[in-house]
C-alpha atoms as a PDB file:
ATOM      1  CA  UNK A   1     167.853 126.346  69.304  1.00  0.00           C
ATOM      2  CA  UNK A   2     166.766 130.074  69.839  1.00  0.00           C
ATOM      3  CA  UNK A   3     163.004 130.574  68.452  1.00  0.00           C
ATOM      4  CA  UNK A   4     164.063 133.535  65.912  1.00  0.00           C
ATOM      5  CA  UNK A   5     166.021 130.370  64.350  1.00  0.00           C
ATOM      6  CA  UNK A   6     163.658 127.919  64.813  1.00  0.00           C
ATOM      7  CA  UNK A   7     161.045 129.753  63.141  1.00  0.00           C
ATOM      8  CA  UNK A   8     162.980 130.427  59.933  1.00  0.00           C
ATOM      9  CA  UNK A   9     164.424 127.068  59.856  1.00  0.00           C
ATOM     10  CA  UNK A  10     161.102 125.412  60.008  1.00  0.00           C
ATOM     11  CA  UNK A  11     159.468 128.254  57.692  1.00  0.00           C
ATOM     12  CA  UNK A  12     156.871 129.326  60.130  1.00  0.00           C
ATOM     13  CA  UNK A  13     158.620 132.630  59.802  1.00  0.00           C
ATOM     14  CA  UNK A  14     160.286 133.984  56.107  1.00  0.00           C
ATOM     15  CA  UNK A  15     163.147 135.399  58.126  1.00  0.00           C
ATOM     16  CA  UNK A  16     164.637 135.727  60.917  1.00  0.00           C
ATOM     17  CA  UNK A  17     164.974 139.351  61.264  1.00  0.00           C
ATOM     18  CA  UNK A  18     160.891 139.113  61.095  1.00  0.00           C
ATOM     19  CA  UNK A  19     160.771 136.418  63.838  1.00  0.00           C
ATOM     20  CA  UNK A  20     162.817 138.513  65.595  1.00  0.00           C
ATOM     21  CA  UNK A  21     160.792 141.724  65.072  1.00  0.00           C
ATOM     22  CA  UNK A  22     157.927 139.173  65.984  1.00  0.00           C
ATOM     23  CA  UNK A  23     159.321 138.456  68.879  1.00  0.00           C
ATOM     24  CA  UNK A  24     160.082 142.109  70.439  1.00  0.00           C
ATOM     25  CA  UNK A  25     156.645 143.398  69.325  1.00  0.00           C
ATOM     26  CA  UNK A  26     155.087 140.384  71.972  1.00  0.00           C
ATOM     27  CA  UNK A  27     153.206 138.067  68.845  1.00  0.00           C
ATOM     28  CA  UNK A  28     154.786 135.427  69.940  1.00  0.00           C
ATOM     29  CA  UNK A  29     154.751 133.238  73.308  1.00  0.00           C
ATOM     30  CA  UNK A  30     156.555 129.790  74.618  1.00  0.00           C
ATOM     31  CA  UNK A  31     154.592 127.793  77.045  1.00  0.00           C
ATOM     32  CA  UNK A  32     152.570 131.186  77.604  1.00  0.00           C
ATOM     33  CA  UNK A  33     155.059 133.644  78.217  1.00  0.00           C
ATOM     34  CA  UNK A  34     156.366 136.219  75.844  1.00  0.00           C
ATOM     35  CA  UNK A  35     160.037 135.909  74.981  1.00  0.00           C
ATOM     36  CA  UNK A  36     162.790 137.082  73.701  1.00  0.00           C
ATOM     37  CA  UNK A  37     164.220 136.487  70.082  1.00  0.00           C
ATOM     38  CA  UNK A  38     167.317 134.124  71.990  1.00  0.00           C
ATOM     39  CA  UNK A  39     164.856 132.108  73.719  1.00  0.00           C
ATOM     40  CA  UNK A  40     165.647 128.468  73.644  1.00  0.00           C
ATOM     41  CA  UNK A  41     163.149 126.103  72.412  1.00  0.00           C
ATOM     42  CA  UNK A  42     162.993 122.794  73.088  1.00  0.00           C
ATOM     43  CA  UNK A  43     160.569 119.530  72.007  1.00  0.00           C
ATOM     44  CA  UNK A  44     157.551 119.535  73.739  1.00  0.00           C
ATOM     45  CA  UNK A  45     157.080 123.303  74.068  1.00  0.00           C
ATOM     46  CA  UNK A  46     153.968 124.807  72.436  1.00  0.00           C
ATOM     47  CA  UNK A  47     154.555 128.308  70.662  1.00  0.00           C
ATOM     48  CA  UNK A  48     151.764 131.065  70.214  1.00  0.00           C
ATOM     49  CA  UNK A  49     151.807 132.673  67.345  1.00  0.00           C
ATOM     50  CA  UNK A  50     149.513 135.933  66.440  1.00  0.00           C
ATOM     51  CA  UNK A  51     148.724 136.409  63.037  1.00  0.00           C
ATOM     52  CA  UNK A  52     146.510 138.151  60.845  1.00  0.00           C
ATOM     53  CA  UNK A  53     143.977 135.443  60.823  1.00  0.00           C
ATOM     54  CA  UNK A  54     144.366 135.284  64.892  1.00  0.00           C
ATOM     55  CA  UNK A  55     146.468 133.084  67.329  1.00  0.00           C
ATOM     56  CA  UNK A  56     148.176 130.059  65.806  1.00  0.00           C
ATOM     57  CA  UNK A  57     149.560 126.912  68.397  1.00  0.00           C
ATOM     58  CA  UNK A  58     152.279 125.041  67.231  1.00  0.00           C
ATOM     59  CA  UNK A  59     154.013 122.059  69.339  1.00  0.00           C
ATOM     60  CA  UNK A  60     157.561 121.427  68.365  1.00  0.00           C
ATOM     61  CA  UNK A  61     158.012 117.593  67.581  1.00  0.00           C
ATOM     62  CA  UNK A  62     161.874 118.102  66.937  1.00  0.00           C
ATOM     63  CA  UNK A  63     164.780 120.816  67.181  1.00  0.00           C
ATOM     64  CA  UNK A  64     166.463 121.109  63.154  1.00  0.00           C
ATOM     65  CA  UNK A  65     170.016 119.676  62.895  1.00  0.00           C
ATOM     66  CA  UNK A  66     170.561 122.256  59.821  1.00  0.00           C
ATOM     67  CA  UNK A  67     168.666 123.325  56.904  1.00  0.00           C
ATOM     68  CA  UNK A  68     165.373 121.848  56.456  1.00  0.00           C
ATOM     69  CA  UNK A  69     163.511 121.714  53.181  1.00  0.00           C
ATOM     70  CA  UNK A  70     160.080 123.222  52.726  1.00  0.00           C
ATOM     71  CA  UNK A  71     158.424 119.805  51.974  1.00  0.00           C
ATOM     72  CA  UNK A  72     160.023 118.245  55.523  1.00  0.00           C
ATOM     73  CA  UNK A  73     159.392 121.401  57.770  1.00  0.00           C
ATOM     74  CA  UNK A  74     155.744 119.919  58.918  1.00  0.00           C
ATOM     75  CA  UNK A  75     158.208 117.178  61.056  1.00  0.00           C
ATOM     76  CA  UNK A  76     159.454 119.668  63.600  1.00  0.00           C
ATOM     77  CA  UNK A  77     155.927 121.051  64.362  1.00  0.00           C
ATOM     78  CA  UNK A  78     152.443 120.313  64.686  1.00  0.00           C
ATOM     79  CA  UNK A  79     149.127 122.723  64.681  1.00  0.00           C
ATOM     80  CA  UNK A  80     147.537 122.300  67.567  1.00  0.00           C
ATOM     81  CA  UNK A  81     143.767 122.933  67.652  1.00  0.00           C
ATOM     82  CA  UNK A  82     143.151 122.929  64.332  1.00  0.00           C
END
């Protein structure tokens, strides 16, 4: 699944258009490396996110089939480091 989809899927992200713009502005990184908006991402990888409140770590426990409620969208991903 590409990370601009991932992201909105598993609400880390309100849309994908922002992911996207997220991506191309270099906030976000896979397994330390900036990436594209089409980059695959697959279980196991961790993403870096920068945010207002500073660098977020997520590892992704699971790749979304289809839509994914709010309430389930902490089973694709974990914080890591807090």
């Amino acid at each position: 699944m590409r990370i601009d989809q991932f992201l909105k899927k598993t609400y880390l992200s309100k849309q994908r258009g922002t992911a996207k713009e997220l991506c191309d502005h270099r906030f976000i990184k896979i397994n330390g490396q900036f990436c594209k908006p089409s980059k695959q991402v697959r279980m196991g990888d961790v993403i870096e996110m920068e945010t207002v409140s500073g660098m977020k770590q997520y590892v992704v426990l699971a790749i979304p089939g289809g839509n994914v409620k709010k309430s389930e969208s902490v089973l694709y991903y974990r914080e890591k480091g807090g």
